[in-house]
PDB file of N, CA and C in Angstrom:
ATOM      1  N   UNK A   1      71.683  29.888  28.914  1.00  0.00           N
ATOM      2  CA  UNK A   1      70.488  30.646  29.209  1.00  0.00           C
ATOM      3  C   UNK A   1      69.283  29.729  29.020  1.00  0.00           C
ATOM      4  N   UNK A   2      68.195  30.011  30.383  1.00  0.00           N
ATOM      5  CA  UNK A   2      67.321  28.865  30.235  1.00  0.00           C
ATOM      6  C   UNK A   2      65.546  29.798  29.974  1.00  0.00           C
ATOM      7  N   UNK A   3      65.865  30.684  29.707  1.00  0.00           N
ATOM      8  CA  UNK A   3      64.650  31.830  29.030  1.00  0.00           C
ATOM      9  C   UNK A   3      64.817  33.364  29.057  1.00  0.00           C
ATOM     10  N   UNK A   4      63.950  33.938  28.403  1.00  0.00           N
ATOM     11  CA  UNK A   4      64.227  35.413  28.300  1.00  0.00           C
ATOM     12  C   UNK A   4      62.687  36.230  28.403  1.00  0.00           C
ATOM     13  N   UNK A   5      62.609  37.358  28.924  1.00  0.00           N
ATOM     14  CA  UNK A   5      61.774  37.738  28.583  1.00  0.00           C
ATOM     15  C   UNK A   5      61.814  39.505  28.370  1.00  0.00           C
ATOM     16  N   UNK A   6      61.167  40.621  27.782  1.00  0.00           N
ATOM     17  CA  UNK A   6      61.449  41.885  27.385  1.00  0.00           C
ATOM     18  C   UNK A   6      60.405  42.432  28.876  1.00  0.00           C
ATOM     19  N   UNK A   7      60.710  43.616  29.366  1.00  0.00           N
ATOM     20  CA  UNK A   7      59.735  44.550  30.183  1.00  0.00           C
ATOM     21  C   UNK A   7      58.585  44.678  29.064  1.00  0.00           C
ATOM     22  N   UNK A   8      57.526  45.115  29.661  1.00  0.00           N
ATOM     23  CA  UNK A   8      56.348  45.761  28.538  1.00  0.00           C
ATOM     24  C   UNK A   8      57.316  46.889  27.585  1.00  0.00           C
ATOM     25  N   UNK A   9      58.023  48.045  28.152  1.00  0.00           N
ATOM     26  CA  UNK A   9      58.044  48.795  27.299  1.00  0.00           C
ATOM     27  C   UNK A   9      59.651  48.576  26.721  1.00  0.00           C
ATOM     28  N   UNK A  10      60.120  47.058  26.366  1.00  0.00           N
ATOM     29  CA  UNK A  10      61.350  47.024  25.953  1.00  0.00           C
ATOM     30  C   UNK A  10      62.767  47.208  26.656  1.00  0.00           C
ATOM     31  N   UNK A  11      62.780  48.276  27.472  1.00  0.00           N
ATOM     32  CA  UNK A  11      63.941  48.673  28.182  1.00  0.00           C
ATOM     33  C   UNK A  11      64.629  47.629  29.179  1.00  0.00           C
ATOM     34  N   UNK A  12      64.501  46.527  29.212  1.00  0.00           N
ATOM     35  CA  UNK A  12      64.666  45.886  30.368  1.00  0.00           C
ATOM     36  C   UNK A  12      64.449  44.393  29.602  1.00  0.00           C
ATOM     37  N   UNK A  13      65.641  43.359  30.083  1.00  0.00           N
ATOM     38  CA  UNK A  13      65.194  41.856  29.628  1.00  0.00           C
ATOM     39  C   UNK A  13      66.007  41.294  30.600  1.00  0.00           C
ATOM     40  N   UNK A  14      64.886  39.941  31.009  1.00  0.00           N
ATOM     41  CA  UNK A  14      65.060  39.152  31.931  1.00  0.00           C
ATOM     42  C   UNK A  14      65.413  37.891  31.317  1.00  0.00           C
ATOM     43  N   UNK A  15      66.748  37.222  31.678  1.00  0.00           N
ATOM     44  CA  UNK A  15      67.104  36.228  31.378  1.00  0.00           C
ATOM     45  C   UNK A  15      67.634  34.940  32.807  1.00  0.00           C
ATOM     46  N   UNK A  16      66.902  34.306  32.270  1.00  0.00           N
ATOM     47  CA  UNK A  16      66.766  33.323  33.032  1.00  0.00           C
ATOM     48  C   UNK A  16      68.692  31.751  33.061  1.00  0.00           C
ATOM     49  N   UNK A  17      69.136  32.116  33.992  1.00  0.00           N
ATOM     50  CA  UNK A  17      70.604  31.128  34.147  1.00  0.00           C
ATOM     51  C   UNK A  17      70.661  30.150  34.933  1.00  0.00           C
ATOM     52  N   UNK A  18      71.828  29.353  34.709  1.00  0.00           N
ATOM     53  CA  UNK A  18      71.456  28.482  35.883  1.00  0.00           C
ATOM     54  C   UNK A  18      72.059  28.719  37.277  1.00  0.00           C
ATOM     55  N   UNK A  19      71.775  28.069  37.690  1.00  0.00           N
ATOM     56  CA  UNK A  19      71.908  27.659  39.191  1.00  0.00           C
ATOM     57  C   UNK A  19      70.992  28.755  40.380  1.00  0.00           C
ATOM     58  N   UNK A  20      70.047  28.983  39.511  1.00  0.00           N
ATOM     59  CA  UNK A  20      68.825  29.216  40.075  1.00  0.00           C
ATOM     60  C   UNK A  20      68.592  31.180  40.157  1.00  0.00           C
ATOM     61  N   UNK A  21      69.815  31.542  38.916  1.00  0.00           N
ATOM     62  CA  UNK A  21      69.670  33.503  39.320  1.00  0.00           C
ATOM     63  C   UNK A  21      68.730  33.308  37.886  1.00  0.00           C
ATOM     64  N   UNK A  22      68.461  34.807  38.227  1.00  0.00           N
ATOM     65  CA  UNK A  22      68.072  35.294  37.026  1.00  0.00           C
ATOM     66  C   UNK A  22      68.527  37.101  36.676  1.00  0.00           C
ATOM     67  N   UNK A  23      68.878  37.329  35.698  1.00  0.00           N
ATOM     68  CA  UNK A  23      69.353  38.892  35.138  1.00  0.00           C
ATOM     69  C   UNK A  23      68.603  39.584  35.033  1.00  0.00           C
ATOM     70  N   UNK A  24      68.391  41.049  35.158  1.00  0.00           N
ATOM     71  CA  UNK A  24      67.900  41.760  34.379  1.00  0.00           C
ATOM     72  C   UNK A  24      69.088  42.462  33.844  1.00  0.00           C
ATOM     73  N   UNK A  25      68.824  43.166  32.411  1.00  0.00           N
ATOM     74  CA  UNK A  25      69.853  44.087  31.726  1.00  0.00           C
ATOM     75  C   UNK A  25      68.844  44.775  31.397  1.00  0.00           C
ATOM     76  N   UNK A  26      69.929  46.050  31.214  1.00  0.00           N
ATOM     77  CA  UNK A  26      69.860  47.069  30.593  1.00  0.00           C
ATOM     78  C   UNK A  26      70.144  47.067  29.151  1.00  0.00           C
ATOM     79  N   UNK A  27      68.508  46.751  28.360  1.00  0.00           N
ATOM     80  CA  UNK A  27      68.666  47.090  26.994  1.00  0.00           C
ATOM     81  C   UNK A  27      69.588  47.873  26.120  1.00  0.00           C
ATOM     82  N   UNK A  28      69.621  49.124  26.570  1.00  0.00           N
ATOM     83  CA  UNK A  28      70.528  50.115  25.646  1.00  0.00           C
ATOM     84  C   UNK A  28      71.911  49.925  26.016  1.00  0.00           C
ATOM     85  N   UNK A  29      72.263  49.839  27.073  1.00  0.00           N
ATOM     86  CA  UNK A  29      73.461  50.137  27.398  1.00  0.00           C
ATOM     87  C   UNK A  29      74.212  48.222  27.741  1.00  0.00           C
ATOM     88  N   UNK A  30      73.486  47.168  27.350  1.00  0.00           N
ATOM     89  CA  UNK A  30      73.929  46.057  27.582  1.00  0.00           C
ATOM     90  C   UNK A  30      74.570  45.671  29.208  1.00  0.00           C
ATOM     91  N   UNK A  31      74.110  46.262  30.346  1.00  0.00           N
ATOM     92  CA  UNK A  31      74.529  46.051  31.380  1.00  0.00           C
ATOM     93  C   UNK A  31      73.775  45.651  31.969  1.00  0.00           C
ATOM     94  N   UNK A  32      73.676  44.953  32.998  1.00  0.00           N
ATOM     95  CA  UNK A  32      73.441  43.991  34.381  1.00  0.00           C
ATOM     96  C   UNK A  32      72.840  44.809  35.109  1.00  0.00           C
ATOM     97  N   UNK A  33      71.814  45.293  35.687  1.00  0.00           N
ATOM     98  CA  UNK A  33      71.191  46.213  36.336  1.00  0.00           C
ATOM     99  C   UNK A  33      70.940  45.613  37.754  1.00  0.00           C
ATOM    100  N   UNK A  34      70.848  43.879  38.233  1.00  0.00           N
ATOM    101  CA  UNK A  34      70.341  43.282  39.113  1.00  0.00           C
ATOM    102  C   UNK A  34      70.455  41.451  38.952  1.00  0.00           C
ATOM    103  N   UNK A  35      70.504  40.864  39.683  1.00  0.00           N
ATOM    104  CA  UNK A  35      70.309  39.297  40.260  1.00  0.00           C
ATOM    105  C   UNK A  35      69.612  39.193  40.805  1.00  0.00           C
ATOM    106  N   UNK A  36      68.763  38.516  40.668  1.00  0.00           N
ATOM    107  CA  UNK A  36      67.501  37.857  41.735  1.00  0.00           C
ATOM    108  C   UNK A  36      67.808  36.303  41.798  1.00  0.00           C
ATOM    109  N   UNK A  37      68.039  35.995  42.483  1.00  0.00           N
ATOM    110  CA  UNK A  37      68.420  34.446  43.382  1.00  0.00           C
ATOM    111  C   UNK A  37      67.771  34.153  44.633  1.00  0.00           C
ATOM    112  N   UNK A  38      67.787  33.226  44.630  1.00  0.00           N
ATOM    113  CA  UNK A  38      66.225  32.250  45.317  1.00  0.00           C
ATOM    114  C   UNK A  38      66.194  31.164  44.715  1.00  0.00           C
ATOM    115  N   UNK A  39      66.063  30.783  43.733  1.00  0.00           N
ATOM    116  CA  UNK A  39      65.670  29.384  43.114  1.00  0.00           C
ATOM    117  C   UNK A  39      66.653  28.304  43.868  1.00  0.00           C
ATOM    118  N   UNK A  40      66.237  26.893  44.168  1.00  0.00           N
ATOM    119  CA  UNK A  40      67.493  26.376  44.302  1.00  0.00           C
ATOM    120  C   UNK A  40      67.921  25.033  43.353  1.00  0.00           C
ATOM    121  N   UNK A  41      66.735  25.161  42.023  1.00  0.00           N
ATOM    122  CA  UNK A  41      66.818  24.593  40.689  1.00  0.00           C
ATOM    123  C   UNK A  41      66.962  25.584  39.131  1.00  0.00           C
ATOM    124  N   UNK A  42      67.469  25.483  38.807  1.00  0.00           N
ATOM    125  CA  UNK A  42      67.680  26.104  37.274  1.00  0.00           C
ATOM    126  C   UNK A  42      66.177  26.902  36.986  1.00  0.00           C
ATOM    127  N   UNK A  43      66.171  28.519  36.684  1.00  0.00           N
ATOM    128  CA  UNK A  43      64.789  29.008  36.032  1.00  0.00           C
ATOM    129  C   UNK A  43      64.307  28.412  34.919  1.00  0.00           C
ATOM    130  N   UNK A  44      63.012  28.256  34.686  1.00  0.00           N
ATOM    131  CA  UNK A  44      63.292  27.627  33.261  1.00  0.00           C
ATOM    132  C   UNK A  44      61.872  28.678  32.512  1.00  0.00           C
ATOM    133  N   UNK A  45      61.742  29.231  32.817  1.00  0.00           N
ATOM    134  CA  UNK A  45      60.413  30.251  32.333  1.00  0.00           C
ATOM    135  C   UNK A  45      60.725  31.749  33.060  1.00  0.00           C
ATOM    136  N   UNK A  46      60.398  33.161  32.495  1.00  0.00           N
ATOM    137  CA  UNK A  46      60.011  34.023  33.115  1.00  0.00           C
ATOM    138  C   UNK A  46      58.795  34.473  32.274  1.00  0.00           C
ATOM    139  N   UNK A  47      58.318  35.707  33.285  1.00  0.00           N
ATOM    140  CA  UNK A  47      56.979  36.628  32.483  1.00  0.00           C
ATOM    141  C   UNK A  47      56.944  37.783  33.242  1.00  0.00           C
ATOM    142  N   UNK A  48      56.824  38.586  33.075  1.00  0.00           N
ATOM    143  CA  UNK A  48      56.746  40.352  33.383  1.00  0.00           C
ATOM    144  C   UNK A  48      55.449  40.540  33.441  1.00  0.00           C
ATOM    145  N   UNK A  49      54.750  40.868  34.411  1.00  0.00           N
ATOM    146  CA  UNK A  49      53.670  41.616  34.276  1.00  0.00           C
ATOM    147  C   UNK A  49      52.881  42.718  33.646  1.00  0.00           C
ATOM    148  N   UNK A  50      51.902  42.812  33.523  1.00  0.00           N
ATOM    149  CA  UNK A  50      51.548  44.084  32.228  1.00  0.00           C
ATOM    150  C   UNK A  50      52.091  45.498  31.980  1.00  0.00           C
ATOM    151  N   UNK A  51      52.417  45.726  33.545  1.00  0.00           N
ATOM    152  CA  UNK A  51      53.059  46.960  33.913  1.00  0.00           C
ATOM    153  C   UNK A  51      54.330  47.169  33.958  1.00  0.00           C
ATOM    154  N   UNK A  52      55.101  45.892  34.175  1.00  0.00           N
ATOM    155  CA  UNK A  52      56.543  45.845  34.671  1.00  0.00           C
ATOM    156  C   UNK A  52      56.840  45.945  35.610  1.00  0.00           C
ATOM    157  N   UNK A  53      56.004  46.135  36.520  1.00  0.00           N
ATOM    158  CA  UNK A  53      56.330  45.966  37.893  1.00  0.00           C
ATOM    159  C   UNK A  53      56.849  44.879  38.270  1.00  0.00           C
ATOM    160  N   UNK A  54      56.119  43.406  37.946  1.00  0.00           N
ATOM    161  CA  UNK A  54      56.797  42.100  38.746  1.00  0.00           C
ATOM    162  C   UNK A  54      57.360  41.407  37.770  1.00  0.00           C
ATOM    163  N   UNK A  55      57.924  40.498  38.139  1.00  0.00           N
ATOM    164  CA  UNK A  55      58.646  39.328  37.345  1.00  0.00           C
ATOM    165  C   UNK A  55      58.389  38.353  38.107  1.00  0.00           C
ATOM    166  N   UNK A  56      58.008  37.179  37.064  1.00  0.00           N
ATOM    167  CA  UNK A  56      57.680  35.712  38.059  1.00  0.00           C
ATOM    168  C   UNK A  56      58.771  34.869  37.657  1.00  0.00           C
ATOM    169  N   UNK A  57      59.648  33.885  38.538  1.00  0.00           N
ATOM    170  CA  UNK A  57      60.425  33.470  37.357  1.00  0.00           C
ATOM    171  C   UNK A  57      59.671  31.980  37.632  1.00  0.00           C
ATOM    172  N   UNK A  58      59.909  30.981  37.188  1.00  0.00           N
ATOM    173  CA  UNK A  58      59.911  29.583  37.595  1.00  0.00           C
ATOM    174  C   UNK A  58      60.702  28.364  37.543  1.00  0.00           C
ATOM    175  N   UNK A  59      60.923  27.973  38.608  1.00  0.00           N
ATOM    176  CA  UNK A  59      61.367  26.558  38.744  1.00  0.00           C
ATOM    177  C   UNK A  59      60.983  25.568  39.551  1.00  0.00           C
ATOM    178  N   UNK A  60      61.483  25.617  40.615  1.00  0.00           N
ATOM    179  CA  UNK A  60      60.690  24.028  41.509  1.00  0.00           C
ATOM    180  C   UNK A  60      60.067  24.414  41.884  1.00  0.00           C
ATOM    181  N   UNK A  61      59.599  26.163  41.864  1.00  0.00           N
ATOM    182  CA  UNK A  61      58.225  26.762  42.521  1.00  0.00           C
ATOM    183  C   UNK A  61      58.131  28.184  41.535  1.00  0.00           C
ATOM    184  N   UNK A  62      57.352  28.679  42.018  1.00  0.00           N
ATOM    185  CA  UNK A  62      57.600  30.525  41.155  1.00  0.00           C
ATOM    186  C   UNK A  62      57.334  31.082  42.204  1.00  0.00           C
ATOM    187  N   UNK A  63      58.281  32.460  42.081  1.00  0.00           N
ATOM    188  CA  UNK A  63      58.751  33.318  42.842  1.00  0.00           C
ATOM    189  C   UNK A  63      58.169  34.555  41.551  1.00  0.00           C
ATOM    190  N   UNK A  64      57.668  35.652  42.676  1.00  0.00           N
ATOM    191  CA  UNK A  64      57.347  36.210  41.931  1.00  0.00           C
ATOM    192  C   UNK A  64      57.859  38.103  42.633  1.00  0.00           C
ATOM    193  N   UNK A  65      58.367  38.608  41.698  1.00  0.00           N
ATOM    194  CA  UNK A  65      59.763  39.178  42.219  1.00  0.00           C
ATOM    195  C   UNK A  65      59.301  41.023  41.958  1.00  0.00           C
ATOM    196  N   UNK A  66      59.378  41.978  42.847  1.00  0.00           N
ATOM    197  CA  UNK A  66      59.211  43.201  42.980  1.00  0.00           C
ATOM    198  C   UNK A  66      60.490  43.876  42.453  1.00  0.00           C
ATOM    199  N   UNK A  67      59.960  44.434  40.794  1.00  0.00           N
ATOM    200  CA  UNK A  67      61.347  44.439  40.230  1.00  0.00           C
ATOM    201  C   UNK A  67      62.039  45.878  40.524  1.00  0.00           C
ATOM    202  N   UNK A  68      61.381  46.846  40.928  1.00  0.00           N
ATOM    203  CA  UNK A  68      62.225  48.344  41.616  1.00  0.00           C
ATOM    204  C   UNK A  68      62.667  47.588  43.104  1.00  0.00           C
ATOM    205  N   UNK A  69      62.832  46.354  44.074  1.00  0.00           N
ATOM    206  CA  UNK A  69      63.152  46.272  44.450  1.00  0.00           C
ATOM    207  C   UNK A  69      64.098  45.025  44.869  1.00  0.00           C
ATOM    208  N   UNK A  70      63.991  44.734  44.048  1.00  0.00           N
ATOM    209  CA  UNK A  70      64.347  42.778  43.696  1.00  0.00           C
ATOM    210  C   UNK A  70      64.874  41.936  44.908  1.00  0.00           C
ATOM    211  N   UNK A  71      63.101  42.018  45.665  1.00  0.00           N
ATOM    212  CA  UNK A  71      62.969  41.482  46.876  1.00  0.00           C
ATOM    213  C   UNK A  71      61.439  40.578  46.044  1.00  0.00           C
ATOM    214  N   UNK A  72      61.562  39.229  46.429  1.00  0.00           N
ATOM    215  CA  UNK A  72      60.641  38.103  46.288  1.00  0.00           C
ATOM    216  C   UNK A  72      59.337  38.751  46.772  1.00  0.00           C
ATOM    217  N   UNK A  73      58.169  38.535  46.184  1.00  0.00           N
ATOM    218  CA  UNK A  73      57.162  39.026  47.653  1.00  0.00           C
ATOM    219  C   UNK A  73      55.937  38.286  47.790  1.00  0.00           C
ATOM    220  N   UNK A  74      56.033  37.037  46.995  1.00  0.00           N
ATOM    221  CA  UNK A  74      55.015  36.167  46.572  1.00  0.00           C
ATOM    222  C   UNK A  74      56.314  34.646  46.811  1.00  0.00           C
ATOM    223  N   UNK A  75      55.497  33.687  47.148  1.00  0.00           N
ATOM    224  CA  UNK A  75      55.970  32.249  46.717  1.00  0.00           C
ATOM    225  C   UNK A  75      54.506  31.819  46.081  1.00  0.00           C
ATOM    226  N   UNK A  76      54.089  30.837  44.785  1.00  0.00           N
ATOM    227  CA  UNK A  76      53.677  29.982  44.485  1.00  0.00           C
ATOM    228  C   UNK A  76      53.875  28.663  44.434  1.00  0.00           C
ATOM    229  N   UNK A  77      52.972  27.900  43.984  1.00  0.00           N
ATOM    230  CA  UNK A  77      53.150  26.353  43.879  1.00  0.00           C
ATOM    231  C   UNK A  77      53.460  26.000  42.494  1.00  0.00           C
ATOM    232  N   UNK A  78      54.118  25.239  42.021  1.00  0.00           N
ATOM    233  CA  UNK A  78      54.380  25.165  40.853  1.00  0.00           C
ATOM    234  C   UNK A  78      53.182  24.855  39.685  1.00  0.00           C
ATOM    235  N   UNK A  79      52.210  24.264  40.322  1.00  0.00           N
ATOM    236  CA  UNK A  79      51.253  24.122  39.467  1.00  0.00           C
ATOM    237  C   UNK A  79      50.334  25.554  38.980  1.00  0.00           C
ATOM    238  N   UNK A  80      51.020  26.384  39.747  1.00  0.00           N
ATOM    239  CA  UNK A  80      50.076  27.914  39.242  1.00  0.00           C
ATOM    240  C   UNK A  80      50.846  28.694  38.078  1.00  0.00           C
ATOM    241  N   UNK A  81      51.990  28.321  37.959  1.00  0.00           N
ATOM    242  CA  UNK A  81      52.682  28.780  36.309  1.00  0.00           C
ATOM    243  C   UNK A  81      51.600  29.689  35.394  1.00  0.00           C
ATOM    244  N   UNK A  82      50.594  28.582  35.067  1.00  0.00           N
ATOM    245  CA  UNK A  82      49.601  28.926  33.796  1.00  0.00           C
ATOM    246  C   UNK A  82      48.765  29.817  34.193  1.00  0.00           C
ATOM    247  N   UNK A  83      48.217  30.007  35.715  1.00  0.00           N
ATOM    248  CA  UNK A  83      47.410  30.962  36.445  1.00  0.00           C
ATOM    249  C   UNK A  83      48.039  31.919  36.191  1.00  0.00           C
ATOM    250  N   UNK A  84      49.352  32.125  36.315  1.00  0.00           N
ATOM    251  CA  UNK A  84      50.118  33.318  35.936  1.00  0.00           C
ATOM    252  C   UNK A  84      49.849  34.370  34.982  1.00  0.00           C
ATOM    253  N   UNK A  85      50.343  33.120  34.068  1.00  0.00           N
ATOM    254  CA  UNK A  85      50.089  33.368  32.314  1.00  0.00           C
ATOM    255  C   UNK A  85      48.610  34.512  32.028  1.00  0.00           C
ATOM    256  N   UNK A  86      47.530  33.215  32.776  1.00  0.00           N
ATOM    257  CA  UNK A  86      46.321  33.980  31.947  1.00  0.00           C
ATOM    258  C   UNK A  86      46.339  34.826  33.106  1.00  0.00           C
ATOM    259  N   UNK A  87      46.401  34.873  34.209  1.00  0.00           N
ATOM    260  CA  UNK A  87      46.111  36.424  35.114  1.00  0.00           C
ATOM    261  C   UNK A  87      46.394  37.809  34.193  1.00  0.00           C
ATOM    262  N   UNK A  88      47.653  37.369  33.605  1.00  0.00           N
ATOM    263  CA  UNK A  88      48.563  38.527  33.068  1.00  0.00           C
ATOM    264  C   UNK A  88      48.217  39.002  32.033  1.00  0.00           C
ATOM    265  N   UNK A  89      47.706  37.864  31.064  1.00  0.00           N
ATOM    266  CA  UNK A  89      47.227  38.064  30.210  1.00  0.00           C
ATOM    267  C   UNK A  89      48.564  38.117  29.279  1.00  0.00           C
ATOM    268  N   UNK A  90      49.935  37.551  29.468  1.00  0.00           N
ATOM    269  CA  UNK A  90      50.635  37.860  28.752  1.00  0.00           C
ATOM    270  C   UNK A  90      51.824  36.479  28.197  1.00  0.00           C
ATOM    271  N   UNK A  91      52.317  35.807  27.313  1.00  0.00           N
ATOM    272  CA  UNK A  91      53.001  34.901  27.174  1.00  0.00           C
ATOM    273  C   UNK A  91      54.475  35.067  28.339  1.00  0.00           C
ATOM    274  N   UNK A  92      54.723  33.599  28.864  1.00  0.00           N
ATOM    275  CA  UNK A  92      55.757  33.548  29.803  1.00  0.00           C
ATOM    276  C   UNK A  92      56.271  33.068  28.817  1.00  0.00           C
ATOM    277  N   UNK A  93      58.265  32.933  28.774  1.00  0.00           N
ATOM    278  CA  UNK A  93      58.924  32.510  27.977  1.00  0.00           C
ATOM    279  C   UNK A  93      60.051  31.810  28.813  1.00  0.00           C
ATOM    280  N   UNK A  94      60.306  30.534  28.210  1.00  0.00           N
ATOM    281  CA  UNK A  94      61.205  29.374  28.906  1.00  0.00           C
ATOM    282  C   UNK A  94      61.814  28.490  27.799  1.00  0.00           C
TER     283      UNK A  94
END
């Protein structure tokens, strides 16, 4: 595992694997709820948005991911990582 991160309200953690997926589970019940794949380098950071709506993950770029539908709906440049961060106002974890 190459990061983790919690939804705002706990129920939900995103863990970051290699070969470019990333998980979400289901807190309570320890299950796999979804894959999001796209990357075609190892994640090495995610961050959840304030709401929980998105997930950004990052690697050779960030993808930033519509999580009731876990369809991509953003590409960034890798140098916007930290834009992320403070947009969100919230720590990314990698």
């Amino acid at each position: 595992m190459y990061g983790a991160a919690f939804n705002p309200d706990g129920t939900r953690v995103a863990t970051a694997t290699g070969k470019g997926n990333t998980t979400i589970w289901n807190v309570s019940s320890g299950r796999a709820v979804m894959t999001l794949s796209g990357h075609a380098n190892n994640v090495n950071a995610l961050c959840y948005s304030p709401d929980g709506a998105l997930l950004a993950s990052n690697a050779e770029n960030v993808k930033i991911w519509m999580c009731s539908q876990a369809k991509s709906c953003e590409l960034y440049q890798p140098g916007l990582w930290r834009n992320i961060q403070s947009r969100w106002n919230t720590p990314c974890h990698g």
